[in-house]
Protein backbone atom coordinates (compact mmCIF):
# COMPACT_ATOMS: atom_id res chain seq x y z
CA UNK A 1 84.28 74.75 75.43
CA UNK A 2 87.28 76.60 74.07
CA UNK A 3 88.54 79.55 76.19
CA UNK A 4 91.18 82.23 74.57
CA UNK A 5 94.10 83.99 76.37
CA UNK A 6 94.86 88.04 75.25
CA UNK A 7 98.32 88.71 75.34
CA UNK A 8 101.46 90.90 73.71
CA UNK A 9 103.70 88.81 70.97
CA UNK A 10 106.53 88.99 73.60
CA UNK A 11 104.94 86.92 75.98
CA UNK A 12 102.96 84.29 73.62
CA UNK A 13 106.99 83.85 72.29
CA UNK A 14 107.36 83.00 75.47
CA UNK A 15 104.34 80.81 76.17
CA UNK A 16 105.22 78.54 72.81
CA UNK A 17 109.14 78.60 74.00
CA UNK A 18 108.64 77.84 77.49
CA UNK A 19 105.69 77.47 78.70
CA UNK A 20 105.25 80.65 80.62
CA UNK A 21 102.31 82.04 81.85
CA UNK A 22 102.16 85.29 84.30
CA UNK A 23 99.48 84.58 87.06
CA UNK A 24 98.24 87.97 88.49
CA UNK A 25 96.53 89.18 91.42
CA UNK A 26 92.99 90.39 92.81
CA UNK A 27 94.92 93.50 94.37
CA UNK A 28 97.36 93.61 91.29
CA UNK A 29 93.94 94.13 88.86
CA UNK A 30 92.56 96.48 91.38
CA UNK A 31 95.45 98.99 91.30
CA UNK A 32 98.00 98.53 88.75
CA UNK A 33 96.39 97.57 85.98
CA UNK A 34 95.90 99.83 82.66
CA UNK A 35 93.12 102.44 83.66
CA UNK A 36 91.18 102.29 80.87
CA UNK A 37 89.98 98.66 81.75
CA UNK A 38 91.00 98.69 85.56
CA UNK A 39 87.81 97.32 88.11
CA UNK A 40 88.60 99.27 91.38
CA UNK A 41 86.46 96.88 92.91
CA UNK A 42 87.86 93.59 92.01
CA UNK A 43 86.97 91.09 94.09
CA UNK A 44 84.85 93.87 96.33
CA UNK A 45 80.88 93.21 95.62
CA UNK A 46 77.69 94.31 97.71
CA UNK A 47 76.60 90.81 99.48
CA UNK A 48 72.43 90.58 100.11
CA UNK A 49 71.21 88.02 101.94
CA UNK A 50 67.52 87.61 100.57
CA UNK A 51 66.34 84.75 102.93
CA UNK A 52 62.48 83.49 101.39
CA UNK A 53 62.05 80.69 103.12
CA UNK A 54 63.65 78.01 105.41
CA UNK A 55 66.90 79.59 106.76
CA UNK A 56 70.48 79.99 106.74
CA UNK A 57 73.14 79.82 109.12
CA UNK A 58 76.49 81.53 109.32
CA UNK A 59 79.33 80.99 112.05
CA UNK A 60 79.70 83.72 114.38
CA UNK A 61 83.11 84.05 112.45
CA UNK A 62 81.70 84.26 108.93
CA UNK A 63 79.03 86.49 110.10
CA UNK A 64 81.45 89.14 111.36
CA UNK A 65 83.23 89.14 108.68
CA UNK A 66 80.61 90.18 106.36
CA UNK A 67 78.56 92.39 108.89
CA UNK A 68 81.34 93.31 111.08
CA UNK A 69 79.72 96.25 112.84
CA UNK A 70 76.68 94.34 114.02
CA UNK A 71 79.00 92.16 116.35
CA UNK A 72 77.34 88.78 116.30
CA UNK A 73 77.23 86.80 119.41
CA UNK A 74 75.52 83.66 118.05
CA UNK A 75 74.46 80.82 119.93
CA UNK A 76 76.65 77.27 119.47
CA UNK A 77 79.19 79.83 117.47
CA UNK A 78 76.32 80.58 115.12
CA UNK A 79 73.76 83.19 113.62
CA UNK A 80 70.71 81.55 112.31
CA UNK A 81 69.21 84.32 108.99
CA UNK A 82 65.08 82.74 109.28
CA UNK A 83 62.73 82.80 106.25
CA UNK A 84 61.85 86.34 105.42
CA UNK A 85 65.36 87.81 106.85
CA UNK A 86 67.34 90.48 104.22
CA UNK A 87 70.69 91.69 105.09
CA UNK A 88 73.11 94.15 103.10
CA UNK A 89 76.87 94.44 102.92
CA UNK A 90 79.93 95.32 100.74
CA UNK A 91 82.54 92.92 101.25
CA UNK A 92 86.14 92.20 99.61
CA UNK A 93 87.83 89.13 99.92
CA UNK A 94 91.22 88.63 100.57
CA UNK A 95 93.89 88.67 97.61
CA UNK A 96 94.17 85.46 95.62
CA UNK A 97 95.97 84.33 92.60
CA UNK A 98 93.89 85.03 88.97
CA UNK A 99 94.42 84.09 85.13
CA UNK A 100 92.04 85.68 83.19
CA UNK A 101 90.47 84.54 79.74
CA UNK A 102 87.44 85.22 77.60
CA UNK A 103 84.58 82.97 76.23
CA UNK A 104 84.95 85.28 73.27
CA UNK A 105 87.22 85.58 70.29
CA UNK A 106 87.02 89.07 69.02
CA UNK A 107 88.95 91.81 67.91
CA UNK A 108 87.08 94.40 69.72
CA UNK A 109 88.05 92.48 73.08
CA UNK A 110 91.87 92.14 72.01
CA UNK A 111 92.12 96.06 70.83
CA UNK A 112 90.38 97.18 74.31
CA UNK A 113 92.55 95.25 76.10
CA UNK A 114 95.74 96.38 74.37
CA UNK A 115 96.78 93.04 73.41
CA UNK A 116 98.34 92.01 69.93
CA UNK A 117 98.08 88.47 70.24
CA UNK A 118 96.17 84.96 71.20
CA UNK A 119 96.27 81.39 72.31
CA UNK A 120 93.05 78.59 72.30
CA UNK A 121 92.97 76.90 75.28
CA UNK A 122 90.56 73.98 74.42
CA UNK A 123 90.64 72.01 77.87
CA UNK A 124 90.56 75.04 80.56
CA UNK A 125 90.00 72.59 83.43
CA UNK A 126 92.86 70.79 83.08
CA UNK A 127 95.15 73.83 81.93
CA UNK A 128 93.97 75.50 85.59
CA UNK A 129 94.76 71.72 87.33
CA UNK A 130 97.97 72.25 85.80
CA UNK A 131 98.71 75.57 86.60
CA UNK A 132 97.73 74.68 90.25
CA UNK A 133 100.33 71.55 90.17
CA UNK A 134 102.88 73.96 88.78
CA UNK A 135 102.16 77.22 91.14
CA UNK A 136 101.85 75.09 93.97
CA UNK A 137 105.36 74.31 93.36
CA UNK A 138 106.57 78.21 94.21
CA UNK A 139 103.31 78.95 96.79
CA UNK A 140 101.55 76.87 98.88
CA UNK A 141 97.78 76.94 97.52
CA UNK A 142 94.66 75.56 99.47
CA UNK A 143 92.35 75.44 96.42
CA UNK A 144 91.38 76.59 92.75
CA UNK A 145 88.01 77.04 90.98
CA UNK A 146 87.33 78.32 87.24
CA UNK A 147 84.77 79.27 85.99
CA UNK A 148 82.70 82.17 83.80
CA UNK A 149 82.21 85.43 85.02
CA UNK A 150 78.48 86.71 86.49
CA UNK A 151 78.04 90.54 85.29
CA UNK A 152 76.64 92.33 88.55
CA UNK A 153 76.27 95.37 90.68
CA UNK A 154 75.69 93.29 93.31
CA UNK A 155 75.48 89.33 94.89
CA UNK A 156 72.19 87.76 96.51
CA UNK A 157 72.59 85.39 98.55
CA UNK A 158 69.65 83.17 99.03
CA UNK A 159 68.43 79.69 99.68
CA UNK A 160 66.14 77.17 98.03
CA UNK A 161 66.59 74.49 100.80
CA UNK A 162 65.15 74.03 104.21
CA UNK A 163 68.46 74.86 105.83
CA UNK A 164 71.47 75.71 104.61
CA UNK A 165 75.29 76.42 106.90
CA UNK A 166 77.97 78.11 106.52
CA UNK A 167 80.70 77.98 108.28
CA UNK A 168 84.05 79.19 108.84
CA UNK A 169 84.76 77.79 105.48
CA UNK A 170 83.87 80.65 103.22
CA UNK A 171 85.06 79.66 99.78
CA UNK A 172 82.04 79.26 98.14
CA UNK A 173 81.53 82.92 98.77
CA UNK A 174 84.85 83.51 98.06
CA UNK A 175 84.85 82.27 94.58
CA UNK A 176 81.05 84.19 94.05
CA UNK A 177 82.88 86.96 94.13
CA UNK A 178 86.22 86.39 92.69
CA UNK A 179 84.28 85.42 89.58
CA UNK A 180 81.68 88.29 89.26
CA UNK A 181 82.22 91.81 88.12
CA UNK A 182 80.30 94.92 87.65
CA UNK A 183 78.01 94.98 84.88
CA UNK A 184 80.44 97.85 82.65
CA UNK A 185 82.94 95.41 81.79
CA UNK A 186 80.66 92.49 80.51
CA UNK A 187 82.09 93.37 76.88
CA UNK A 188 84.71 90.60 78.72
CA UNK A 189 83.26 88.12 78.33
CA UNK A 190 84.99 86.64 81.01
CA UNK A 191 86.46 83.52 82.04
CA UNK A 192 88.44 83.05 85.25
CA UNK A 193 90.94 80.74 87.09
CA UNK A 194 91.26 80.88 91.08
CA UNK A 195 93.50 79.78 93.00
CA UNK A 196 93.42 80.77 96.69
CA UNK A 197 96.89 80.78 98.77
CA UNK A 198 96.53 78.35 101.78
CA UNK A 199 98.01 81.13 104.27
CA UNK A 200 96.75 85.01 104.20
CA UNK A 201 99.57 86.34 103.43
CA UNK A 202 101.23 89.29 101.04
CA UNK A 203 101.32 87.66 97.62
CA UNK A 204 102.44 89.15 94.12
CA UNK A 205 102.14 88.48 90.36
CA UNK A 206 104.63 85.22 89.48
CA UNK A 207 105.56 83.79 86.17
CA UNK A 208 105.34 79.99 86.18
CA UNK A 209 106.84 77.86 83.56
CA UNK A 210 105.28 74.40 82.25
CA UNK A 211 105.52 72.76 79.21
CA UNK A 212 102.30 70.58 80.03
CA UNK A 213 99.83 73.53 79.03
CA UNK A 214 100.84 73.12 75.55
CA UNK A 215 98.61 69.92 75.37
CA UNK A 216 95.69 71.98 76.08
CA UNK A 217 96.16 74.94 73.85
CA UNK A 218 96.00 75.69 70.01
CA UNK A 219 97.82 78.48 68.33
């Protein structure tokens, strides 16, 4: 599966020079991005838990986080959702670091983005693995997913199994949202590389520098 990368002629000079890539942010997309393709709600999605059958448990902690006004006070440190249970919430996760790509080579997608330019990248595991080894270098980073983009107004969470937990550990739900958007900006076609910051911290945009990446990219 090849994967391309929208970018200005400036900084593809700089990607075939040097290596350089410029990793952005969840808040960075949210509020200083160009308005005309800017998701206010990056990373910000309405979470339903649609319990059929068996059931699902959250921590108290994970719980409260997602429903924080109902104030859980589960037994053993734990809320227990049983078959036939439905829940609503918005949530938005905390800030994490992003490179965006498309599935899709098209010059619709490069003239809506305001981009002049593009690179392949024909192995986009191990270009993220990479980037992680490299940003990892600058930040310290707990863990990094990539992965296509689900076009939604909103996330279900439900379970097949008997039982399922979930504990204080949310990065599965994490990553749910960090790679779904709302369903105006599927023209995308989006493709997505996380990488979460091991500390909760303020974090910014950072160019890193690798000359590794070029194995995995076409021009």
């Amino acid at each position: 599966m090849f994967v391309y990368k929208y970018l200005n002629k400036d900084r593809l000079l700089e990607f075939k020079e040097k290596g350089s890539v410029y990793i952005n942010t969840l808040q960075n997309l949210r509020f200083t991005e160009d308005k005309n393709i800017r998701d206010v709600h990056e990373g910000k999605r309405i979470l339903k838990v649609d319990q059929k059958r068996g059931s699902m448990t959250f921590s108290n902690q994970l719980a409260n986080n997602f429903f924080p006004s109902a104030k859980f006070k589960g037994s053993k440190n734990a809320v227990e959702f049983k078959a036939k249970a439905h829940a609503t919430t918005t949530t938005q996760v905390a800030n994490a670091y992003i490179f965006c790509t498309s599935l899709a080579l098209r010059e619709r997608i490069k003239q809506k983005l305001g981009r002049d330019a593009y690179y392949r990248i024909i192995n986009p595991f191990q270009f993220a693995s990479t980037v992680f080894e490299e940003l990892n270098n600058h930040v310290s980073l707990r863990c990094f997913k990539n992965g296509k983009v689900k076009y939604a107004d909103e996330i279900r969470i439900k379970n097949s199994n008997k039982n399922r937990v979930l504990g204080k550990d949310s990065a599965d739900i994490f990553f749910n949202i960090c790679l779904s958007k709302r369903l105006e900006f599927m023209w995308q076609k989006e493709y997505r590389m996380i990488f979460i910051p091991l500390f909760d911290r303020e974090i910014k945009p950072i160019v890193i520098s690798s000359s590794k990446l070029h194995k995995y990219c076409t021009f």
